[in-house]
PDB file of N, CA and C in Angstrom:
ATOM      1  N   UNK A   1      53.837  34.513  48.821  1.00  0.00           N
ATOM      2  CA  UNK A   1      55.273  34.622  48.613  1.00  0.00           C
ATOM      3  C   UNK A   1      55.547  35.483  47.375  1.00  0.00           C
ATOM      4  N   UNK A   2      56.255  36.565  47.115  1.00  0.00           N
ATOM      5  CA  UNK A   2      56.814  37.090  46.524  1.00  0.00           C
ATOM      6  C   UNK A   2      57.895  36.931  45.735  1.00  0.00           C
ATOM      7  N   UNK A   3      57.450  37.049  44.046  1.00  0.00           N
ATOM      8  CA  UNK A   3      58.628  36.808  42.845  1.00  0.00           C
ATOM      9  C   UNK A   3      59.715  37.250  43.383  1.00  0.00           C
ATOM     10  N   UNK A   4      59.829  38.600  43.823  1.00  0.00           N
ATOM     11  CA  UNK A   4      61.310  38.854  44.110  1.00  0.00           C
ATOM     12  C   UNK A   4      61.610  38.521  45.557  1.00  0.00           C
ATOM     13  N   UNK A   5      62.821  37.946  45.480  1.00  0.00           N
ATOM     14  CA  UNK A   5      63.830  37.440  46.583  1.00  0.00           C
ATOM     15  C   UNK A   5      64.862  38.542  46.717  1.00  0.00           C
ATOM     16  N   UNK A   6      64.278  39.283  48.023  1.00  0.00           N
ATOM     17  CA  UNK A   6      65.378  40.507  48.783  1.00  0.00           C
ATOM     18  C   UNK A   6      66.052  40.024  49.923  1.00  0.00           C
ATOM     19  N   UNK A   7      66.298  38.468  50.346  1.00  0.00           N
ATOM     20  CA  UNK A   7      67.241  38.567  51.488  1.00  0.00           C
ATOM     21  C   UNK A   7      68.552  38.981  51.263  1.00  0.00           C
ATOM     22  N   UNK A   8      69.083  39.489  52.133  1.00  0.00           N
ATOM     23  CA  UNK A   8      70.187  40.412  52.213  1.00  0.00           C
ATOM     24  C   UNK A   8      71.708  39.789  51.144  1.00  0.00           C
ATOM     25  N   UNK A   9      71.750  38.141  51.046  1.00  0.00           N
ATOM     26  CA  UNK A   9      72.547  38.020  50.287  1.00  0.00           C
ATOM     27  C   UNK A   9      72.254  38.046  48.496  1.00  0.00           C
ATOM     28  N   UNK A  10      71.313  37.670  48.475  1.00  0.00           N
ATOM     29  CA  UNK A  10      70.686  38.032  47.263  1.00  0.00           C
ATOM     30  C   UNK A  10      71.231  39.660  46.924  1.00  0.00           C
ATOM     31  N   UNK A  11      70.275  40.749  47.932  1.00  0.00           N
ATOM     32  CA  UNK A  11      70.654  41.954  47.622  1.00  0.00           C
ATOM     33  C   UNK A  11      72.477  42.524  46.847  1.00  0.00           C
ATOM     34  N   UNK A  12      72.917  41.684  47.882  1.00  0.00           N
ATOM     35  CA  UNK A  12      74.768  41.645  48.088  1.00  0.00           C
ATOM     36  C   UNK A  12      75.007  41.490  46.653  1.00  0.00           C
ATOM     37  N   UNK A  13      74.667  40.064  46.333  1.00  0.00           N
ATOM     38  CA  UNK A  13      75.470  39.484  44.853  1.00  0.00           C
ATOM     39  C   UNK A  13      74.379  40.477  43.843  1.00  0.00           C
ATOM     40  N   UNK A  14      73.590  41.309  43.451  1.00  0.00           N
ATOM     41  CA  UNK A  14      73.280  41.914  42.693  1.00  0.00           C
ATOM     42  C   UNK A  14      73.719  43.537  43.044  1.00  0.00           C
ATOM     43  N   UNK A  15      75.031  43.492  43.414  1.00  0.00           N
ATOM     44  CA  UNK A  15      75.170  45.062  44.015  1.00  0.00           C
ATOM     45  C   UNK A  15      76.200  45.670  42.269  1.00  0.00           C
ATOM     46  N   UNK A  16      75.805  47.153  42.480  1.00  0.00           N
ATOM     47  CA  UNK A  16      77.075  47.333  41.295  1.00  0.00           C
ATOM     48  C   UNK A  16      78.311  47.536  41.355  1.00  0.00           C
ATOM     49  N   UNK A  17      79.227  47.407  40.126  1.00  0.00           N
ATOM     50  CA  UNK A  17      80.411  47.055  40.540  1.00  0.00           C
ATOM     51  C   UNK A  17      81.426  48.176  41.135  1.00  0.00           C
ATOM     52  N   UNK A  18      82.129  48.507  41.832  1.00  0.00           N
ATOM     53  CA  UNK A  18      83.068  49.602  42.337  1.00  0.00           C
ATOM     54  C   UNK A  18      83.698  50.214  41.030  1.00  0.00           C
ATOM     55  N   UNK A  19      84.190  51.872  40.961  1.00  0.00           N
ATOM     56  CA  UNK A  19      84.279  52.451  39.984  1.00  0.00           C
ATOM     57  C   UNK A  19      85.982  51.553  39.795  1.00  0.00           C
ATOM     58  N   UNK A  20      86.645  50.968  40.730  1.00  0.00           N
ATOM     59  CA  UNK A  20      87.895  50.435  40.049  1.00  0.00           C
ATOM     60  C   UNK A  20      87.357  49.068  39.697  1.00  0.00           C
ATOM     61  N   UNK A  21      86.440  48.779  40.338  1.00  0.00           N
ATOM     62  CA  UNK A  21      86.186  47.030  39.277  1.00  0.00           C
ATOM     63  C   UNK A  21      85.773  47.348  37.885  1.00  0.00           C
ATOM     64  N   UNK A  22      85.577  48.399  37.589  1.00  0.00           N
ATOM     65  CA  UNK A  22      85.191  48.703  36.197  1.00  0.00           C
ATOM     66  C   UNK A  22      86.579  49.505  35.792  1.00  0.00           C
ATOM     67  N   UNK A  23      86.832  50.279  35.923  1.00  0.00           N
ATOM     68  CA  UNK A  23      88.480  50.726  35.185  1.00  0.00           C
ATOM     69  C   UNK A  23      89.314  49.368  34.869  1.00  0.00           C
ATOM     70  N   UNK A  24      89.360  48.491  36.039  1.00  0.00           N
ATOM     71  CA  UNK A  24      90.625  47.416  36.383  1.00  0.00           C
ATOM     72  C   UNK A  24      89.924  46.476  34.975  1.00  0.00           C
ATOM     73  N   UNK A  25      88.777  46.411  34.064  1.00  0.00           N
ATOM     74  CA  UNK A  25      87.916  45.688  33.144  1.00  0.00           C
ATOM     75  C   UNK A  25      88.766  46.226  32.137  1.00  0.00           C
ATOM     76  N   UNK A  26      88.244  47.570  32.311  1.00  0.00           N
ATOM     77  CA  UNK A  26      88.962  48.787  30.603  1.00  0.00           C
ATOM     78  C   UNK A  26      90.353  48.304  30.514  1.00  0.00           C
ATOM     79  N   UNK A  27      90.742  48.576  32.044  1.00  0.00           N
ATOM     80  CA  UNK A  27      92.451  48.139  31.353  1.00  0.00           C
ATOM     81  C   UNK A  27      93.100  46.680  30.735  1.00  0.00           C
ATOM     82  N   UNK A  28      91.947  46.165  31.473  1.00  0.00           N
ATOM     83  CA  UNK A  28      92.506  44.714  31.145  1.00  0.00           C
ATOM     84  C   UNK A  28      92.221  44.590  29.501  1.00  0.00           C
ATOM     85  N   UNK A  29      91.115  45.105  28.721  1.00  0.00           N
ATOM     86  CA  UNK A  29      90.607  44.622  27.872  1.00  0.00           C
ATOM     87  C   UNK A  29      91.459  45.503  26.528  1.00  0.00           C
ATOM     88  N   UNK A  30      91.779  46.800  26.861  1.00  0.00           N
ATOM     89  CA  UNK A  30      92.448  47.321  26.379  1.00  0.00           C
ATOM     90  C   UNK A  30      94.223  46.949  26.310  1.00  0.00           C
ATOM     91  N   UNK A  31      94.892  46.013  27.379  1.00  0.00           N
ATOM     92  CA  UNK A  31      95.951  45.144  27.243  1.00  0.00           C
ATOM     93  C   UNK A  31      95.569  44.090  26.071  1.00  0.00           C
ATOM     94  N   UNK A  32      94.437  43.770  26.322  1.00  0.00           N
ATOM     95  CA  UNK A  32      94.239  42.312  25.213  1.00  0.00           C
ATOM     96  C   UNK A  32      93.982  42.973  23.823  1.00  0.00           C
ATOM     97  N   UNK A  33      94.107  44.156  23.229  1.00  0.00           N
ATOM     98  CA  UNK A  33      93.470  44.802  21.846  1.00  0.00           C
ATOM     99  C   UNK A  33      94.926  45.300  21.692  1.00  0.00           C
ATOM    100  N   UNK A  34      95.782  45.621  22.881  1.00  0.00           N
ATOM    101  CA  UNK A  34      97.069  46.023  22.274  1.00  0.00           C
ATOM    102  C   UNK A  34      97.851  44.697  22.016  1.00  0.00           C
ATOM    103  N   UNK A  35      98.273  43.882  23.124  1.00  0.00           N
ATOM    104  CA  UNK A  35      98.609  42.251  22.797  1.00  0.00           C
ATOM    105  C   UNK A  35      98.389  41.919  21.301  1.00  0.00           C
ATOM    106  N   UNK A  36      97.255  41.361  20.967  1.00  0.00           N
ATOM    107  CA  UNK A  36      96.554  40.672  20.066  1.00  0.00           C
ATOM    108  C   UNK A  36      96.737  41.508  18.451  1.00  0.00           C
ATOM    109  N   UNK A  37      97.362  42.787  18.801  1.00  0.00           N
ATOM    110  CA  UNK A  37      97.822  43.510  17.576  1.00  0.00           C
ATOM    111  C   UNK A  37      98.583  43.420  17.547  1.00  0.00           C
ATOM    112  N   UNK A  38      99.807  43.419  18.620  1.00  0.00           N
ATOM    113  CA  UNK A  38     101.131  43.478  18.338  1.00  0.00           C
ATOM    114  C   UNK A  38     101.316  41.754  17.946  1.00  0.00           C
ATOM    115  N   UNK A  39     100.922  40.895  18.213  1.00  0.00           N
ATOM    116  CA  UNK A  39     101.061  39.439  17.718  1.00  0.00           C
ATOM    117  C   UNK A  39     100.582  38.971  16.633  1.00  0.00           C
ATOM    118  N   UNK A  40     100.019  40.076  15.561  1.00  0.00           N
ATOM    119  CA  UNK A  40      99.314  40.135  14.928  1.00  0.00           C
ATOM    120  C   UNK A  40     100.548  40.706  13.559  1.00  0.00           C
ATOM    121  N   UNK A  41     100.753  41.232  14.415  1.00  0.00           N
ATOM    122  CA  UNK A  41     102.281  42.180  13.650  1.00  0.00           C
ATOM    123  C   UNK A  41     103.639  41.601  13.429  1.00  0.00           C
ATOM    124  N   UNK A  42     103.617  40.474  14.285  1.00  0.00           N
ATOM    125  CA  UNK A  42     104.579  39.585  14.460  1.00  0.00           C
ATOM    126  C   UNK A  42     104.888  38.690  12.894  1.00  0.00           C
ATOM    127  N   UNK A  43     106.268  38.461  12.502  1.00  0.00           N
ATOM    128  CA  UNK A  43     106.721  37.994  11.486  1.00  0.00           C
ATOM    129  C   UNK A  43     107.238  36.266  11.607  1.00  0.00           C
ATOM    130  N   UNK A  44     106.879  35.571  10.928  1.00  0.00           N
ATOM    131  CA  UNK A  44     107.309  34.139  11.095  1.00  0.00           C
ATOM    132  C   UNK A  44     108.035  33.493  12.318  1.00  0.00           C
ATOM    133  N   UNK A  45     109.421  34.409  11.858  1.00  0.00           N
ATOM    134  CA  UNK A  45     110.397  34.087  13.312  1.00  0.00           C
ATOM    135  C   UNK A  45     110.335  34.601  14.830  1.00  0.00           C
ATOM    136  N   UNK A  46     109.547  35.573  14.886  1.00  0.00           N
ATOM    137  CA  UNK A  46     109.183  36.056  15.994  1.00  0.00           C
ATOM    138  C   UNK A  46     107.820  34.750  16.506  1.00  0.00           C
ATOM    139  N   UNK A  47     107.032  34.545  15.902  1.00  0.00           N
ATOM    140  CA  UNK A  47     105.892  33.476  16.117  1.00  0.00           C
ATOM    141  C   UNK A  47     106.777  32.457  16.585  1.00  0.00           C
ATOM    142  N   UNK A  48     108.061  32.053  15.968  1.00  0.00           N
ATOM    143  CA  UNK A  48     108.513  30.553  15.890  1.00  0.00           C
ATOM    144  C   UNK A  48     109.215  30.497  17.201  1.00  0.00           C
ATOM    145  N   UNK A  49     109.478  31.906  17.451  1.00  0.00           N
ATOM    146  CA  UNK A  49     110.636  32.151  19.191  1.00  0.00           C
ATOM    147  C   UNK A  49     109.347  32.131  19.810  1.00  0.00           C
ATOM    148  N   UNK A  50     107.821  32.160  19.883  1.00  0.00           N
ATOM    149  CA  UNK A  50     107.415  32.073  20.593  1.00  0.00           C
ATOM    150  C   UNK A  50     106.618  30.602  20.819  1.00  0.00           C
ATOM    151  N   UNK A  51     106.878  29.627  19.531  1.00  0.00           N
ATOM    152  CA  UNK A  51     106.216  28.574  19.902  1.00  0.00           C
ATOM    153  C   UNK A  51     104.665  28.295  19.291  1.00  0.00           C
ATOM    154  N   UNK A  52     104.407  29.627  18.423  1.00  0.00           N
ATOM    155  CA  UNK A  52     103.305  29.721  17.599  1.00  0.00           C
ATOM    156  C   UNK A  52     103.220  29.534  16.338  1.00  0.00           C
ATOM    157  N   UNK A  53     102.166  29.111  15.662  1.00  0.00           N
ATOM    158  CA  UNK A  53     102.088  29.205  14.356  1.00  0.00           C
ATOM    159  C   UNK A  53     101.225  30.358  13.975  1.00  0.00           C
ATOM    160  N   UNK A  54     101.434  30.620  12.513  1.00  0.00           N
ATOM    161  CA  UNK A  54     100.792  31.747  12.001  1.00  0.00           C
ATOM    162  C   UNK A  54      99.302  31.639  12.180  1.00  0.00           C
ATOM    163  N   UNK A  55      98.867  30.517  11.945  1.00  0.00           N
ATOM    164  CA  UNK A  55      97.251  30.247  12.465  1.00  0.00           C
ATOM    165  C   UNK A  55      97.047  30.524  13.776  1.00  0.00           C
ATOM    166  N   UNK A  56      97.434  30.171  14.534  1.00  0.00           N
ATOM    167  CA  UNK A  56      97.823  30.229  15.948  1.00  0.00           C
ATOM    168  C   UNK A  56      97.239  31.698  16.178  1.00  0.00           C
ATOM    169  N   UNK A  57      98.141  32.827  15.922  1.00  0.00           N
ATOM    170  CA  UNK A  57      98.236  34.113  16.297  1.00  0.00           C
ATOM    171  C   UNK A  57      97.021  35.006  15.599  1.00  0.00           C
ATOM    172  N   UNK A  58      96.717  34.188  14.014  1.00  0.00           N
ATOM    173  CA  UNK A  58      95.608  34.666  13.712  1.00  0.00           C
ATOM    174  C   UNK A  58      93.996  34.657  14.443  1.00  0.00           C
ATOM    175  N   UNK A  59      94.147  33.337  14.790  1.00  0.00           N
ATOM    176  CA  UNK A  59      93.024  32.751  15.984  1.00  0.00           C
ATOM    177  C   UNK A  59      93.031  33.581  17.205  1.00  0.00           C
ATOM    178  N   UNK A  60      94.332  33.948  17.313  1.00  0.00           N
ATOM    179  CA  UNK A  60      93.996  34.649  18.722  1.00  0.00           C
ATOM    180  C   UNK A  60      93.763  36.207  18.171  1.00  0.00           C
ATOM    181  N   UNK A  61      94.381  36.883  17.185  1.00  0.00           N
ATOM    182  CA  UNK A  61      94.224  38.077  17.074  1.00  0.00           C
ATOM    183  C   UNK A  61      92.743  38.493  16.345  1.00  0.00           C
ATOM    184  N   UNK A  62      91.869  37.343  16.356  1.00  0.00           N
ATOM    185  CA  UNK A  62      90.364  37.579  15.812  1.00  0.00           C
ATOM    186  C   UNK A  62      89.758  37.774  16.838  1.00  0.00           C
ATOM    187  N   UNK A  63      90.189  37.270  18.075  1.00  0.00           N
ATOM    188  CA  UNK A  63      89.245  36.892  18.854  1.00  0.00           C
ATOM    189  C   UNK A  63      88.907  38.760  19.697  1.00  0.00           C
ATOM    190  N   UNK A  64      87.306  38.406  20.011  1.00  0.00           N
ATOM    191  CA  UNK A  64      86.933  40.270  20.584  1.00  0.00           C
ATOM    192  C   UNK A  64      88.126  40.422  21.641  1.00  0.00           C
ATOM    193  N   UNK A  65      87.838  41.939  22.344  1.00  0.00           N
ATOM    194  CA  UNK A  65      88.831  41.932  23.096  1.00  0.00           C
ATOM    195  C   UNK A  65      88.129  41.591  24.442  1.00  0.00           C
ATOM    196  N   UNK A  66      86.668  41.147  24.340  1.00  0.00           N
ATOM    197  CA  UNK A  66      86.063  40.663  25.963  1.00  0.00           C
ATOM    198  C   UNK A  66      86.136  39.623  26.126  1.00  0.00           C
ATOM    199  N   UNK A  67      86.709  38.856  25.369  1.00  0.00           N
ATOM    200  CA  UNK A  67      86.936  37.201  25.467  1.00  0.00           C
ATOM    201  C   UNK A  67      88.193  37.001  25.593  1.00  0.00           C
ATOM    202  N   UNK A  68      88.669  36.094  26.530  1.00  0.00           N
ATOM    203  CA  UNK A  68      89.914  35.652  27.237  1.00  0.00           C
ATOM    204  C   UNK A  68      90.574  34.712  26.585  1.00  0.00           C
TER     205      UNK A  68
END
């Protein structure tokens, strides 16, 4: 028996990703680096219309932009 396992679904779930499953990534991740700055930019009362605290927005505006 052979280390590698080639039945056909195996093959499937290790396929690479389509050139828009990778753009549709960039854009998303690049929404979360613009987001996370502009909330970042945000002044007391703007945080407070949204229900955030200043910690709050700091926590989120640390966070990378590949993490959700």
């Amino acid at each position: 028996m052979s280390m590698l396992d080639l039945t056909p679904t195996v093959v499937r779930s290790r396929r690479l990703p389509k050139w828009s499953e990778f753009q549709a990534v960039l854009v998303e991740w690049r929404q979360r680096m613009r987001s996370r700055y502009e909330l970042s930019m945000l002044d007391d009362g703007g945080l407070w219309d949204m229900g955030l605290t200043r910690m709050d927005a700091e926590q989120e505006a640390d966070k990378p932009f590949w993490r959700s």
